[in-house]
Protein backbone atom coordinates (compact mmCIF):
# COMPACT_ATOMS: atom_id res chain seq x y z
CA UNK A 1 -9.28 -5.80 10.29
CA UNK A 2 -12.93 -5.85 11.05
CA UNK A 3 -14.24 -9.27 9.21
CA UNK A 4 -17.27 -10.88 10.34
CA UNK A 5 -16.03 -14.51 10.12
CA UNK A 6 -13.23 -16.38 10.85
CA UNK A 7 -13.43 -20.25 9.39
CA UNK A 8 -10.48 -21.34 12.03
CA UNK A 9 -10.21 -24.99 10.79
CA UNK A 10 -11.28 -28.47 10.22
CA UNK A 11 -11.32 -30.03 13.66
CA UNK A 12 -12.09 -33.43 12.86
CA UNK A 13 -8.74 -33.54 10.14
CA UNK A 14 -6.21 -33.46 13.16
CA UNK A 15 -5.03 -33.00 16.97
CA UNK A 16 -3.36 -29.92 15.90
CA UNK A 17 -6.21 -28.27 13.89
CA UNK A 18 -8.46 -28.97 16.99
CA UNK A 19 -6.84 -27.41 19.39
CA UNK A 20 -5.76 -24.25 17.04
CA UNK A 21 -9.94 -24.07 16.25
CA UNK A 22 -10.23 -24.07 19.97
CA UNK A 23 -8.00 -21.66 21.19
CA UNK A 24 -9.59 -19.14 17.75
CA UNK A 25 -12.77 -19.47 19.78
CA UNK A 26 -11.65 -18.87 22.75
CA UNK A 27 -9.64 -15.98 22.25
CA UNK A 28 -11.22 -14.70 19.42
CA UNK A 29 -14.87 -12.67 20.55
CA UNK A 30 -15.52 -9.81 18.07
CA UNK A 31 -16.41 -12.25 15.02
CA UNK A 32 -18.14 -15.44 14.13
CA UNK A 33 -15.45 -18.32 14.76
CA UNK A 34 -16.60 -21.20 12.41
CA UNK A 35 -15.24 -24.84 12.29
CA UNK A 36 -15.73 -26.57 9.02
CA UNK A 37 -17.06 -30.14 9.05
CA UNK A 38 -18.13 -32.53 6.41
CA UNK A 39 -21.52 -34.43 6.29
CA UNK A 40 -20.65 -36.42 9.12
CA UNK A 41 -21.86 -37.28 12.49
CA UNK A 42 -18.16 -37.28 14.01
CA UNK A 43 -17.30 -34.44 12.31
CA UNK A 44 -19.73 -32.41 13.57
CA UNK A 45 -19.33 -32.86 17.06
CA UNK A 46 -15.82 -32.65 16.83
CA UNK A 47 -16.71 -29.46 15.34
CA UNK A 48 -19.04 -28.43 18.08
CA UNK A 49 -16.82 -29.31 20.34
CA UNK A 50 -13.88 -27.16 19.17
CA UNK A 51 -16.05 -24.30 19.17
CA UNK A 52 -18.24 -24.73 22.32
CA UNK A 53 -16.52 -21.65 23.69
CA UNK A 54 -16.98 -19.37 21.41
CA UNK A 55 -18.49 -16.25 21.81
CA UNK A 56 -20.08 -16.45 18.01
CA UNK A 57 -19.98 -20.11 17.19
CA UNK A 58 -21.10 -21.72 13.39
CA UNK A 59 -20.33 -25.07 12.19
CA UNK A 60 -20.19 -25.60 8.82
CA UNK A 61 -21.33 -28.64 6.52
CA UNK A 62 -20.48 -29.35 3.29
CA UNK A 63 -20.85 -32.29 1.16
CA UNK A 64 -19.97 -32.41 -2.74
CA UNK A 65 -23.10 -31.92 -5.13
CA UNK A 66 -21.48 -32.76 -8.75
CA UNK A 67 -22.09 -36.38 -10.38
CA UNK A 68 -18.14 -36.11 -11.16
CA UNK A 69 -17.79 -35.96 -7.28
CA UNK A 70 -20.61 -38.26 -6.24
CA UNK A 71 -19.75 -41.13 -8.41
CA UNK A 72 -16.08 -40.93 -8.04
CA UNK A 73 -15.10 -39.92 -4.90
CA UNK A 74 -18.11 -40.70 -2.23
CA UNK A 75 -19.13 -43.56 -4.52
CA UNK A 76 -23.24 -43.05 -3.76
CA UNK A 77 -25.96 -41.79 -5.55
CA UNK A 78 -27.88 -38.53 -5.32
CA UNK A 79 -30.64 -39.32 -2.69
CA UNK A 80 -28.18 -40.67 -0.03
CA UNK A 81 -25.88 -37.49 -0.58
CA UNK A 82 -28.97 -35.12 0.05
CA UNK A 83 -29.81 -37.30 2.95
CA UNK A 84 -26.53 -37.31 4.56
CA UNK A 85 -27.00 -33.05 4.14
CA UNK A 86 -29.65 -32.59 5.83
CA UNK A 87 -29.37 -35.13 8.68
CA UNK A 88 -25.85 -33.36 9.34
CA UNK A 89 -26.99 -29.75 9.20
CA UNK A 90 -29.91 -31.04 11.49
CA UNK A 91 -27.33 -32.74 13.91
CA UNK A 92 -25.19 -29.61 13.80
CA UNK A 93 -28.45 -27.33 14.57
CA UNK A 94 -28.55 -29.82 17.70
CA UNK A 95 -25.36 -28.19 18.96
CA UNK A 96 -25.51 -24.27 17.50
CA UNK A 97 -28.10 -21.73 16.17
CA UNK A 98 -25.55 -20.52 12.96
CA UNK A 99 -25.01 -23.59 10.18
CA UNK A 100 -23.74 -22.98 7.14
CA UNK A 101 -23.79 -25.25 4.69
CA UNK A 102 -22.27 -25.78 1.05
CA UNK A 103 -22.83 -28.39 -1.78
CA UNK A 104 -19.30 -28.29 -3.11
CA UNK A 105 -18.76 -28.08 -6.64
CA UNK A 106 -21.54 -26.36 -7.23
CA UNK A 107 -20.84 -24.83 -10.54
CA UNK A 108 -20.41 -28.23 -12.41
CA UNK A 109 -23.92 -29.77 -10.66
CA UNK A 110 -26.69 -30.02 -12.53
CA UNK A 111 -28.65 -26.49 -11.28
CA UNK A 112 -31.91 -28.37 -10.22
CA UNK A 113 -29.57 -31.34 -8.33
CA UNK A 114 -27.79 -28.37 -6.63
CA UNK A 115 -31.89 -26.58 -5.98
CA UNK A 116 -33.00 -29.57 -4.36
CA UNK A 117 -29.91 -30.32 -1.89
CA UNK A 118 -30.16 -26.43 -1.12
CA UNK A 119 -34.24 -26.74 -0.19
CA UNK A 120 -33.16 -30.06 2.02
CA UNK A 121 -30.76 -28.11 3.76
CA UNK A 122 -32.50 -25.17 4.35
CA UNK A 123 -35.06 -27.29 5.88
CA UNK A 124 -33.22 -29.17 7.97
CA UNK A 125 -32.15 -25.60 9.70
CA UNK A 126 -28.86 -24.10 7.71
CA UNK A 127 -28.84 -20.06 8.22
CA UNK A 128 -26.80 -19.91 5.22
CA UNK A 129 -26.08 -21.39 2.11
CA UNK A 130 -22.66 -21.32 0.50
CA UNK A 131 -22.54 -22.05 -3.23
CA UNK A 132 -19.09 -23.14 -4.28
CA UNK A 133 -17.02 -22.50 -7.03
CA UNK A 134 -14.64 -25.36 -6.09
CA UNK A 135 -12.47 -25.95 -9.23
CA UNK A 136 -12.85 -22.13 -10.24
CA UNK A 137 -14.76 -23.40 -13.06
CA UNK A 138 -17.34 -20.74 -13.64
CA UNK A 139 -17.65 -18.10 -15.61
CA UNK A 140 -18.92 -14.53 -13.99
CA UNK A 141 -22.35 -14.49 -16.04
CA UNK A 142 -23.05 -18.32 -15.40
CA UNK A 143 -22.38 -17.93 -11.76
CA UNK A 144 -24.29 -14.79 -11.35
CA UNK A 145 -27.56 -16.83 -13.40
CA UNK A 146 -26.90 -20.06 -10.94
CA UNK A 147 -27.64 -17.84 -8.02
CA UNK A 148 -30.79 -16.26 -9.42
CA UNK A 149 -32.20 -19.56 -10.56
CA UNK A 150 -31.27 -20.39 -6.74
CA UNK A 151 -33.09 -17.70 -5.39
CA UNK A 152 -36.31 -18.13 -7.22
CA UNK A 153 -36.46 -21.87 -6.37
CA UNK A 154 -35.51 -21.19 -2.43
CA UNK A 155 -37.58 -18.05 -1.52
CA UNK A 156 -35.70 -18.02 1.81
CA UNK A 157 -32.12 -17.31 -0.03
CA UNK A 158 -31.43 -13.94 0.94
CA UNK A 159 -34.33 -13.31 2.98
CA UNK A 160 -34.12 -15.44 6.04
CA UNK A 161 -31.36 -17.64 4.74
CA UNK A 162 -28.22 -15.47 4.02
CA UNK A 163 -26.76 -16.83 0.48
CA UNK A 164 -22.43 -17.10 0.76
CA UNK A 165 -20.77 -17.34 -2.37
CA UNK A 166 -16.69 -19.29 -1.83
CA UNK A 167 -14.75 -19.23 -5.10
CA UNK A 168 -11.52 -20.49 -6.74
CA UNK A 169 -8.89 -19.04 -8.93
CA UNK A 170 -8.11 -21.50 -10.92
CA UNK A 171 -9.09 -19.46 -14.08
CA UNK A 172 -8.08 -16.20 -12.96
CA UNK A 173 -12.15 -15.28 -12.07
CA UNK A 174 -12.57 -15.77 -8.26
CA UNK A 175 -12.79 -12.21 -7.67
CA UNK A 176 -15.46 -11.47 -10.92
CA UNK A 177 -17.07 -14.52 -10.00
CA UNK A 178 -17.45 -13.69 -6.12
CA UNK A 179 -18.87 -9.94 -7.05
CA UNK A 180 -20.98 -11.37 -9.52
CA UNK A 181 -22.55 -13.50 -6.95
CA UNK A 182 -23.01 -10.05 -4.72
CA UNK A 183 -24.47 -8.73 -7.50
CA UNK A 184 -27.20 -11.51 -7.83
CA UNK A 185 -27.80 -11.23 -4.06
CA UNK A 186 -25.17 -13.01 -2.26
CA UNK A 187 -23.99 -11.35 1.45
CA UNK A 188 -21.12 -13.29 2.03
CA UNK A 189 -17.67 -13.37 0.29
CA UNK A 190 -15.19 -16.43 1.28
CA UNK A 191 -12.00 -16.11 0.69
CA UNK A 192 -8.44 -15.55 1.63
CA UNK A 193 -6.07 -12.51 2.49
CA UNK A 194 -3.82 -12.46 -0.84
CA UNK A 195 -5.78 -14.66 -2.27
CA UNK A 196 -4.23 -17.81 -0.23
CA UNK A 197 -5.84 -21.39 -1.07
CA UNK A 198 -6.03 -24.25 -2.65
CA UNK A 199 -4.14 -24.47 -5.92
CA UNK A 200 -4.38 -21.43 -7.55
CA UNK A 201 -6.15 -19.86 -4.96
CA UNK A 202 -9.21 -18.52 -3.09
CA UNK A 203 -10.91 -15.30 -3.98
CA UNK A 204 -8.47 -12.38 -2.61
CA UNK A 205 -10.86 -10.74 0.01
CA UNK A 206 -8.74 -7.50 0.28
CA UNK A 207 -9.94 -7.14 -4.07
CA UNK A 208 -13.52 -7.71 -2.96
CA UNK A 209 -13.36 -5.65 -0.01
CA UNK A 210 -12.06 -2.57 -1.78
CA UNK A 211 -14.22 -3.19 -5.14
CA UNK A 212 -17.04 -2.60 -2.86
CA UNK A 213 -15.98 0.06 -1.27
CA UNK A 214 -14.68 2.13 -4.74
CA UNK A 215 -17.86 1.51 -6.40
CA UNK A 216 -20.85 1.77 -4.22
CA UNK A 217 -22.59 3.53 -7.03
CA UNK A 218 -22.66 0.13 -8.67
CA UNK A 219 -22.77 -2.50 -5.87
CA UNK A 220 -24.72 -0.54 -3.62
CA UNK A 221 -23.50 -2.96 -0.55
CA UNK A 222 -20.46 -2.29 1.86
CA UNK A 223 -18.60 -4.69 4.59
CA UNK A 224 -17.30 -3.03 8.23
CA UNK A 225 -13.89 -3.90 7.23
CA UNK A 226 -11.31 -1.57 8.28
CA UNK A 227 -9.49 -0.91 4.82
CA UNK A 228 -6.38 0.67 6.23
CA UNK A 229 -5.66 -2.70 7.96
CA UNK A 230 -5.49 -4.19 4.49
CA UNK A 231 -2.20 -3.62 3.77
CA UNK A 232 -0.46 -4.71 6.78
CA UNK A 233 -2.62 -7.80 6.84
CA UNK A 234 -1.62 -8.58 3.82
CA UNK A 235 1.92 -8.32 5.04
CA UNK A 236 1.47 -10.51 8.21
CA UNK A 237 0.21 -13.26 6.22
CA UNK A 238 2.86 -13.27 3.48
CA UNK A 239 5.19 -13.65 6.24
CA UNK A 240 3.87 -16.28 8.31
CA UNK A 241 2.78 -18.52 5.33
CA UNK A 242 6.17 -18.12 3.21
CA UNK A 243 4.11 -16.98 0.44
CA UNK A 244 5.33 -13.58 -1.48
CA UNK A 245 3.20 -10.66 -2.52
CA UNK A 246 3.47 -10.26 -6.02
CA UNK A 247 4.74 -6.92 -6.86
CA UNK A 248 1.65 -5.89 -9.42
CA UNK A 249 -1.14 -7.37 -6.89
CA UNK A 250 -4.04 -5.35 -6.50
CA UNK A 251 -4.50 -3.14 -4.16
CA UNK A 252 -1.72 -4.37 -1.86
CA UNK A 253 1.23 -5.41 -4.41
CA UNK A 254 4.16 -3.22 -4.25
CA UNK A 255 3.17 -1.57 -7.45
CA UNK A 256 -0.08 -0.73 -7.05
CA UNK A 257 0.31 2.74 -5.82
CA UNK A 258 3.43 3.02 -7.69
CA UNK A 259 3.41 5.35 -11.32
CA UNK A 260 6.30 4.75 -13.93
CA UNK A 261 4.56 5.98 -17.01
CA UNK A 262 5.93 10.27 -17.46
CA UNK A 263 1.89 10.81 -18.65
CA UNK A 264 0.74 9.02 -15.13
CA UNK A 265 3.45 10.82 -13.16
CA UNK A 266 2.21 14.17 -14.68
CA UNK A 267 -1.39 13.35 -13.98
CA UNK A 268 -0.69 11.80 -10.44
CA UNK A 269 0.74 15.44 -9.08
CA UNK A 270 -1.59 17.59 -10.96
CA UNK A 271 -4.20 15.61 -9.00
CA UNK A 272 -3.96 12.11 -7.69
CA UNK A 273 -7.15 11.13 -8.72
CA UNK A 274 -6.59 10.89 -12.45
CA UNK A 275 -4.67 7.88 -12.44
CA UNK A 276 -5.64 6.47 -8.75
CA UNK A 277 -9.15 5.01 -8.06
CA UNK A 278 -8.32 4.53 -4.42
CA UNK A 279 -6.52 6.53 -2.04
CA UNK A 280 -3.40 4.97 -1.17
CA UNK A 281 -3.56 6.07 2.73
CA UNK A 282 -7.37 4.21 2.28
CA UNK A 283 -5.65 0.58 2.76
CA UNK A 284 -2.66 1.31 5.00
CA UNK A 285 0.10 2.30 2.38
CA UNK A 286 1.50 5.64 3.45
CA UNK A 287 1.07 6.99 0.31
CA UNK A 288 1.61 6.52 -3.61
CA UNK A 289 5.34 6.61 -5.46
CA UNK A 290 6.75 7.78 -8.76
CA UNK A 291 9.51 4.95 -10.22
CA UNK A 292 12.00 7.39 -12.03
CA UNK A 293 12.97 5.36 -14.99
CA UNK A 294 13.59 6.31 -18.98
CA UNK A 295 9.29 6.72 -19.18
CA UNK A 296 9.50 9.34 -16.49
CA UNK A 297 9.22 12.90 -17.15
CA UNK A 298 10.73 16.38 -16.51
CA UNK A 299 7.82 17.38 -14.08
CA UNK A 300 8.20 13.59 -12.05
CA UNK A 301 12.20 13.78 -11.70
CA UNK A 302 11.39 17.84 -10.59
CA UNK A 303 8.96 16.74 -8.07
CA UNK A 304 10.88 13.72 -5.98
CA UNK A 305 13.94 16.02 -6.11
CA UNK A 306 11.71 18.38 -4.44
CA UNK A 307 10.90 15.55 -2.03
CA UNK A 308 14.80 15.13 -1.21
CA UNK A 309 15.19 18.68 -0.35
CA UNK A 310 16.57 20.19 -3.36
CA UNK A 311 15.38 23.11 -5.57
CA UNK A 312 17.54 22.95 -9.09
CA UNK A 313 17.86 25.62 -11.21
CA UNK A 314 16.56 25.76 -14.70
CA UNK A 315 19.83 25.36 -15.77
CA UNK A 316 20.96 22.45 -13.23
CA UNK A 317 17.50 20.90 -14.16
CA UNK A 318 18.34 20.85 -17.22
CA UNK A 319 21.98 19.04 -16.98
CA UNK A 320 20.40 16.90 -14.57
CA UNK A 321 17.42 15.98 -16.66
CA UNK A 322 19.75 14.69 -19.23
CA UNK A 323 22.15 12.93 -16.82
CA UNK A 324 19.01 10.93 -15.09
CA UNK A 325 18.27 9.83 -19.11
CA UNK A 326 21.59 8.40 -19.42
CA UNK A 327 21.12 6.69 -16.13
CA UNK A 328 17.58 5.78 -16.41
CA UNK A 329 19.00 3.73 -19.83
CA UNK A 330 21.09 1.73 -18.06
CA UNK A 331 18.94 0.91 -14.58
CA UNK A 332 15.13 0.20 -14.62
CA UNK A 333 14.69 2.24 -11.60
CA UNK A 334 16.75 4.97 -11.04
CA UNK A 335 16.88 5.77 -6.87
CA UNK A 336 16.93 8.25 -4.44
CA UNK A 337 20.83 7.40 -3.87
CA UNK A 338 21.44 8.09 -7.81
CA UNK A 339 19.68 11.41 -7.80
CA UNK A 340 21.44 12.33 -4.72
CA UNK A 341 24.80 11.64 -6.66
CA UNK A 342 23.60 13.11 -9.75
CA UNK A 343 22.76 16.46 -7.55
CA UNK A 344 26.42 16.21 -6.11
CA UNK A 345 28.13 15.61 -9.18
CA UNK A 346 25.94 19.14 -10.53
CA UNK A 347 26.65 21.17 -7.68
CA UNK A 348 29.95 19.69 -7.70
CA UNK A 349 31.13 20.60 -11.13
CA UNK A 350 34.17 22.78 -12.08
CA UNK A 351 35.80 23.97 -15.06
CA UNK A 352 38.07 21.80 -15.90
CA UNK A 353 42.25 22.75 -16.38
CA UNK A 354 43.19 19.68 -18.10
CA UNK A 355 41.62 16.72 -19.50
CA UNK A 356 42.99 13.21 -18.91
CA UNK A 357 43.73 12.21 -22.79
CA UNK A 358 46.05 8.74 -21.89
CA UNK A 359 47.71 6.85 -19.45
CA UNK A 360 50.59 4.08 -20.20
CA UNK A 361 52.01 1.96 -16.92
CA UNK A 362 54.41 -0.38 -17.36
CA UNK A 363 54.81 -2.20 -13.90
CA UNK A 364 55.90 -5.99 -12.45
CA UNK A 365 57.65 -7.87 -9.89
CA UNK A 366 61.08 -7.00 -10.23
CA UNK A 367 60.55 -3.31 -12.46
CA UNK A 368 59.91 -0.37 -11.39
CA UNK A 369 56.61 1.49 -11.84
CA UNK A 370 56.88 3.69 -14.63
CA UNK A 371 53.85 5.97 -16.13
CA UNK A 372 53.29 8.12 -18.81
CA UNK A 373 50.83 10.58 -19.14
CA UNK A 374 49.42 13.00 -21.79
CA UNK A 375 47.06 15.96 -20.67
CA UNK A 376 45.47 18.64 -22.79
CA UNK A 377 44.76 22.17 -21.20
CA UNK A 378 41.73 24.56 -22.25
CA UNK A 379 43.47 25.65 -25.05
CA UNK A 380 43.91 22.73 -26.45
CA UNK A 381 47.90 22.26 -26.24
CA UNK A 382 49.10 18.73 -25.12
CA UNK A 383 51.54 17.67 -22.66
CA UNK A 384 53.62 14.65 -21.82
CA UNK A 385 55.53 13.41 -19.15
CA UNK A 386 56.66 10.29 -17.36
CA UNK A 387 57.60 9.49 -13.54
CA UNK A 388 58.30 6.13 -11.98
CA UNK A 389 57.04 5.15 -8.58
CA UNK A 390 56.24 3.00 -5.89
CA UNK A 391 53.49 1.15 -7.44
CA UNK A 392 51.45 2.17 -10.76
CA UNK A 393 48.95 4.29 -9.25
CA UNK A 394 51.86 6.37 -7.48
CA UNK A 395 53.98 6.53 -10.62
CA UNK A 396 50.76 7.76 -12.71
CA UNK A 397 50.24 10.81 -10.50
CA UNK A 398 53.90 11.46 -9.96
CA UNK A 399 53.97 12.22 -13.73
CA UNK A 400 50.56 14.02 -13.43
CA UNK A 401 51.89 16.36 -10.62
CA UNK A 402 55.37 16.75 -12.73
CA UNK A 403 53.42 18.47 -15.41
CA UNK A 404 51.12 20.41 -13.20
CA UNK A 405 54.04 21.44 -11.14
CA UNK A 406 56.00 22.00 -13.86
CA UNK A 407 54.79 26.05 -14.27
CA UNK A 408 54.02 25.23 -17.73
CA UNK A 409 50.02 25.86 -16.37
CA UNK A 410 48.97 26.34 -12.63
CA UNK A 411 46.30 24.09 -11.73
């Protein structure tokens, strides 16, 4: 896929996340192979050690900024929290060259708290700075504004000091939030294939990825990610965490390339570009779809018949046109196996002799079969007759074959 960093773990948290942080580093050369550790001594030498073999190693600090945080779950007060920072990005400087370092919760810290832990850090060595949406609690503008007032305070944010933005979903913003924070200078986007994390979720990375790569006119930034991978990424993960792809997901959903709509469908094959922003083949999906259902149109059923190899005539378009509607009003989709049959039953089709008009079978256990049947010819003339057999399908076309075979009408 092409990223530039891979956070494998929290070392300290387990034997098992260890050794999986290890084995990341070690087999893992092309990007930076980070190991996430809070502000503590242990933790960041467990940290170092888990990545000592890697051929890009980072360690990265964090240590929760917000008063709600501070008071109720470290139980300290401001100075000591800034203090444990910055003697834990210093002790993880001891061991690497590449700290990151976050003050989590950033978005519900008071801006100048959230300044001053930053300027400790950055002093204390950190390469980059991660501000943290943790409760996905910000709003796009807000965020965007945090950042700037960031910026101005630290000089060194985005200059010498790259400035990493990690948001959650929790209102449905991750993504706006996370390219609002590119827009106001940020480098790095953290976040999660599908948008996999915590609660409601991480920013989706393959959203970001291809945001920034439809709209460089407005961005004016890029990653070296290779897009087509997207797709089957996005695959690989839903299967090995157990977590589905919802079907109208951007850019990888099973939807998103697919056009129900008869005015999209129309637009799509008079030029793909009027109702597609991205090129399907541009993230790995082989190419885009028309679902034939009761919104489709003439010109979409024409063109996927087209696809299956047939060439209708006006006339057989026509009947088939109004058999698909009939279908389409009964099944949200209609598929390739119904238009096949619908084709069949066209080409199929024959005048017809007689017309079934009623059937009567009077059958059990210990009777015999017996069926009567009225037909009606062309002409409109009806005719009756009756047969018994051995069971109440054979007695129906006994009487059926009595009054075809009767000479009354050749079949």
């Amino acid at each position: 896929l092409g990223v530039d960093i891979i956070e494998a773990g929290f070392p300290i948290s387990s034997p098992g996340d260890f050794e999986a942080v290890q084995r990341i580093a070690q087999e893992v050369r092309k990007p930076t192979i980070t190991a996430l550790a809070h502000a503590n001594r242990a933790a960041v030498d467990w940290a170092a050690e888990a990545i000592k073999d890697a051929a890009h190693p980072r360690i990265h600090v964090f240590i929760s900024s917000s008063d709600q945080h501070i008071q109720t779950q470290l139980r300290k007060n401001r100075e000591e929290v800034v203090e444990l920072a910055a003697q834990n990005v210093a002790r993880a400087r001891e061991h690497v060259d590449d700290v990151e370092f976050s003050p989590m919760d950033s978005s519900r810290t008071d801006k100048e708290f959230v300044a001053h832990m930053v300027r400790a850090a950055v002093d204390a060595g950190a390469t980059t700075i991660n501000i943290p949406d943790t409760v996905g609690y910000a709003i796009p503008e807000e965020f965007a504004g945090l950042l700037t007032y960031l910026r101005e305070q630290v000089p060194e944010l985005g200059d010498t000091v790259r400035l990493s933005v990690h948001c959650h979903d929790d209102l449905g913003m991750s993504v706006a939030n996370s390219l609002a924070g590119v827009v106001a200078g940020a480098r790095q986007v953290e976040g999660g294939i599908n948008g996999l994390g915590e609660r409601a979720g991480n920013t989706a990375l393959e959203e970001v990825i291809m945001a920034l790569r439809t709209r460089p006119d407005f961005f004016g930034v890029d990653t070296q990610v290779d897009t087509t991978q997207l797709f089957s990424t996005s695959r690989l993960v839903s299967q090995i965490s157990g977590f589905a792809v919802q079907p109208n997901k951007a850019v990888v959903g099973k939807n998103a390339f697919r056009h129900a709509s008869g005015i999209h469908q129309d637009g799509v094959l008079k030029e793909r570009s009027n109702y597609e922003i991205m090129d399907p083949v541009s993230v790995g999906v082989p190419r885009s779809e028309l679902v034939l259902g009761k919104l489709s149109g003439r010109h979409g059923l024409q063109s996927r018949l087209s696809e299956l190899g047939y060439a209708p005539t006006d006339e057989e378009m026509a009947n088939i046109y109004d058999a698909f509607k009939e279908v389409a009003d009964k099944k949200r989709e209609v598929t390739d196996r119904d238009l096949i049959a619908l084709m069949g039953t066209e080409r199929a089709s024959v005048d017809e002799t007689y017309v079934l008009e009623h059937v009567q079978v009077t059958s059990g256990s210990h009777e015999i079969a017996t069926a009567t049947v009225r037909l009606t010819d062309q002409a409109g003339t009806v005719f009756t007759d009756a047969a018994t057999g051995s069971g109440p399908v054979d007695a129906v076309y006994q009487a059926i074959n009595r009054i075809v075979d009767s000479g009354r009408k050749p079949l």
